[in-house]
Every structure is written in C-alpha cells, then in structure tokens.
C-alpha atoms as a PDB file:
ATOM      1  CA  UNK A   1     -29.255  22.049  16.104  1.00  0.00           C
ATOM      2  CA  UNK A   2     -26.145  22.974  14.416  1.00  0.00           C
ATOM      3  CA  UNK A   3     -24.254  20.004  12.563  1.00  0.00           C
ATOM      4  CA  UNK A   4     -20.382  19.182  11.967  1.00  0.00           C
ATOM      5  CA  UNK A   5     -19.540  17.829   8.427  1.00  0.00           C
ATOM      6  CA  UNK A   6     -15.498  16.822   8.812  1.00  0.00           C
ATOM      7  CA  UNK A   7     -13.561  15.548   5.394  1.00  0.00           C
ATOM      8  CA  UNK A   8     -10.646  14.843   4.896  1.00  0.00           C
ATOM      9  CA  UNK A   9      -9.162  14.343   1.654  1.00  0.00           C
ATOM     10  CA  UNK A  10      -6.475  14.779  -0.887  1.00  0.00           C
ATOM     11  CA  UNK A  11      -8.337  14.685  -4.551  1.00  0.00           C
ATOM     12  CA  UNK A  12      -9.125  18.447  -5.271  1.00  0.00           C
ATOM     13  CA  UNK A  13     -12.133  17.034  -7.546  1.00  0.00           C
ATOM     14  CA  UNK A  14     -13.690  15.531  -4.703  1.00  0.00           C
ATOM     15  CA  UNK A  15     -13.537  18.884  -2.138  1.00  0.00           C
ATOM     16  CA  UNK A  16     -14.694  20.828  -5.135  1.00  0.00           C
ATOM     17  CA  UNK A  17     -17.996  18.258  -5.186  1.00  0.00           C
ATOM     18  CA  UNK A  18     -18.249  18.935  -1.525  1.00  0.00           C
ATOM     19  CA  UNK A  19     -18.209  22.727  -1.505  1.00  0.00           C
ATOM     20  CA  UNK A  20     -20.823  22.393  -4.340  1.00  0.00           C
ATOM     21  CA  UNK A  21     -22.835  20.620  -2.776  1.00  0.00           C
ATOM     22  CA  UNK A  22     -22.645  22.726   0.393  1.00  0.00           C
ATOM     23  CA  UNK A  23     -23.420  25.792  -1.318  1.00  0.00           C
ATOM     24  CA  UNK A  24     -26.779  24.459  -2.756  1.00  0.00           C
ATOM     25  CA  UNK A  25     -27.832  23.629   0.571  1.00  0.00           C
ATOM     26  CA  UNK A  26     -26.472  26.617   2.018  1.00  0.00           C
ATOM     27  CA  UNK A  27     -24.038  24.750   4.556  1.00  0.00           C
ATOM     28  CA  UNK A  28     -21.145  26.424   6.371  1.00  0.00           C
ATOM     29  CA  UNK A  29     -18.100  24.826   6.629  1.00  0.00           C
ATOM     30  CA  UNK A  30     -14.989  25.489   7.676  1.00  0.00           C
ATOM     31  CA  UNK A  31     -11.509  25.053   5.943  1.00  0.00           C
ATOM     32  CA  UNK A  32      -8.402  24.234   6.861  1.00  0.00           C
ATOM     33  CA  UNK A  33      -4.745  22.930   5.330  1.00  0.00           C
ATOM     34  CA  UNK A  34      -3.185  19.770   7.253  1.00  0.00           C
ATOM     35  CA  UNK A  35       0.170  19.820   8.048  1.00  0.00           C
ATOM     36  CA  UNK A  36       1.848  17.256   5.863  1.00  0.00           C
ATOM     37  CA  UNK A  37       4.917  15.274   7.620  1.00  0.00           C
ATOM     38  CA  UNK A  38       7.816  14.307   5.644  1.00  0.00           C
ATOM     39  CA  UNK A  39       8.272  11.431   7.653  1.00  0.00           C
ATOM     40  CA  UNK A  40       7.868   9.111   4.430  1.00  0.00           C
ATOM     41  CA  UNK A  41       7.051   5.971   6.514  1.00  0.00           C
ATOM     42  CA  UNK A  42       2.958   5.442   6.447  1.00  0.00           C
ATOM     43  CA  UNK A  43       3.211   4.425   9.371  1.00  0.00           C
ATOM     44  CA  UNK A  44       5.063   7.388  10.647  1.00  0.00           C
ATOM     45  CA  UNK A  45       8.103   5.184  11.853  1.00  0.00           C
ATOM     46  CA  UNK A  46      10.481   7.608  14.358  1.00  0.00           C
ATOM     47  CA  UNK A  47      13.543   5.901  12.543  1.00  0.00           C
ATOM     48  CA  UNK A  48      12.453   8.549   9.117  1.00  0.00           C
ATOM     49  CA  UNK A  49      12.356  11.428  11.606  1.00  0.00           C
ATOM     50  CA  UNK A  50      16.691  11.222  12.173  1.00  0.00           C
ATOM     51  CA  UNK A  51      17.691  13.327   8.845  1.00  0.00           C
ATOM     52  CA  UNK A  52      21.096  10.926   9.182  1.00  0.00           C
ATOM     53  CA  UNK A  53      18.614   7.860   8.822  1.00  0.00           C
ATOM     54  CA  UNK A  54      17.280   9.460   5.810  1.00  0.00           C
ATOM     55  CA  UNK A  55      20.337  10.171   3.686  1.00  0.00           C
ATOM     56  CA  UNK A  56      21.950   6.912   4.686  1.00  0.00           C
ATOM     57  CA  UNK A  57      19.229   5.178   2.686  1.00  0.00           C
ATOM     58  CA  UNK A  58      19.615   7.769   0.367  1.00  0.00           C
ATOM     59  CA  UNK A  59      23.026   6.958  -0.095  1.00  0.00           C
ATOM     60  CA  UNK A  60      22.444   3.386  -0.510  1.00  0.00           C
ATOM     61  CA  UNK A  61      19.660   3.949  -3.162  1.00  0.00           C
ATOM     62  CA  UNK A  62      22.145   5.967  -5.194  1.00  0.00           C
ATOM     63  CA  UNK A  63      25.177   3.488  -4.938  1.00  0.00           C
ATOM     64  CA  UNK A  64      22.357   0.797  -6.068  1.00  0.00           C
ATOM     65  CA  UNK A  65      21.045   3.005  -8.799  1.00  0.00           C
ATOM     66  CA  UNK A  66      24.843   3.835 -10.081  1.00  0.00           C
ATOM     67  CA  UNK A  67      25.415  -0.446  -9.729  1.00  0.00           C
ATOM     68  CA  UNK A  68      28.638   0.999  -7.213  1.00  0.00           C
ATOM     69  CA  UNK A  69      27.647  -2.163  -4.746  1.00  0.00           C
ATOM     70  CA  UNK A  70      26.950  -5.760  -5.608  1.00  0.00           C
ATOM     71  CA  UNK A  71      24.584  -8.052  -3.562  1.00  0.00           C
ATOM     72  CA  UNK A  72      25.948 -11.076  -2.285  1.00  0.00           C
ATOM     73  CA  UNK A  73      23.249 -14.010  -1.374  1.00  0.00           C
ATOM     74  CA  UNK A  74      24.046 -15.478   1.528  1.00  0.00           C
ATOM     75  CA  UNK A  75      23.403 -19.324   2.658  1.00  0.00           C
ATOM     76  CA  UNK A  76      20.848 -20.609   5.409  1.00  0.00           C
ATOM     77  CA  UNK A  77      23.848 -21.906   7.751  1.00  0.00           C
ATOM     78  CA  UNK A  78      25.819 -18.374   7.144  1.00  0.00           C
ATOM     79  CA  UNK A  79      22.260 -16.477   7.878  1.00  0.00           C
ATOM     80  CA  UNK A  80      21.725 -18.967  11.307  1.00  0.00           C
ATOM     81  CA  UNK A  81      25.548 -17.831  12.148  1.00  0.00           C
ATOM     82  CA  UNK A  82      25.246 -13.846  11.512  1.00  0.00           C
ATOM     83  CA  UNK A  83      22.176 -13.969  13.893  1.00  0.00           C
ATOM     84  CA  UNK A  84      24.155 -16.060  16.410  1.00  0.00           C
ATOM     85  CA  UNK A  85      21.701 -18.928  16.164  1.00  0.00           C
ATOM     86  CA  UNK A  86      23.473 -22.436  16.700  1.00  0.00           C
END
C-alpha cells in the first residue's frame, strides 16, 4: 500500500529535516514550488488584486511617511453625521 506524505512549508531548515528523514527510510516524495500571490492581504482580499488599489495606498503610505498630510480627529456627532446617522 503506497502512502502520500504532503508538507507544506516555508522554513528551508524544516524541508531539509524532511528529505533527511525520507532518505533514511528510503521514502519517495515528490516536489513541487507553490505559486506565491502578491495579493498582500492574508486573507486574499479581491480589493489587493486592482494594481490602482495598490498604489493608492501606496501613495498614501508615502505622503504619511514624508508627513505631506496631517490627520484630523474627528468628533462622535461629526462621525454620526458623515455616516448619515441622525
């Protein structure tokens, strides 16, 4: 009865363990490289797929980083008016 070992995992250390340890008792396994997204959301959020989402925020980030924008704290009555609640 042949037997399917699956791993999954990032830490190189780890998958070198796991070969080793296949080798001394003469396992096969199979190898392959996952596709990495570059959807940065772990969640894998659609809104990170739009490129124009992306360098919006990107944007932002830098005019924060360069202090180009200032925050402005807004009360709880101005807050209850933006969102239209009475």
């Amino acid at each position: 009865m042949k037997q399917l070992f699956e791993i999954e995992i990032d830490s190189p250390e780890i998958l070198d363990e796991f070969r080793e340890l296949a080798r001394k008792y003469q396992l096969s396994y199979r190898e392959w490289k996952l596709a990495k997204s570059e959807n940065p959301s772990p969640s894998g959020d659609p809104f990170f797929d739009n490129p124009e989402n992306v360098k919006e925020i990107l944007r932002r980030k830098k005019e924060i980083e360069i202090g180009s924008v200032e925050s402005v704290k807004l009360s709880q009555e101005a807050i209850k008016k933006l969102f239209g609640a009475t």
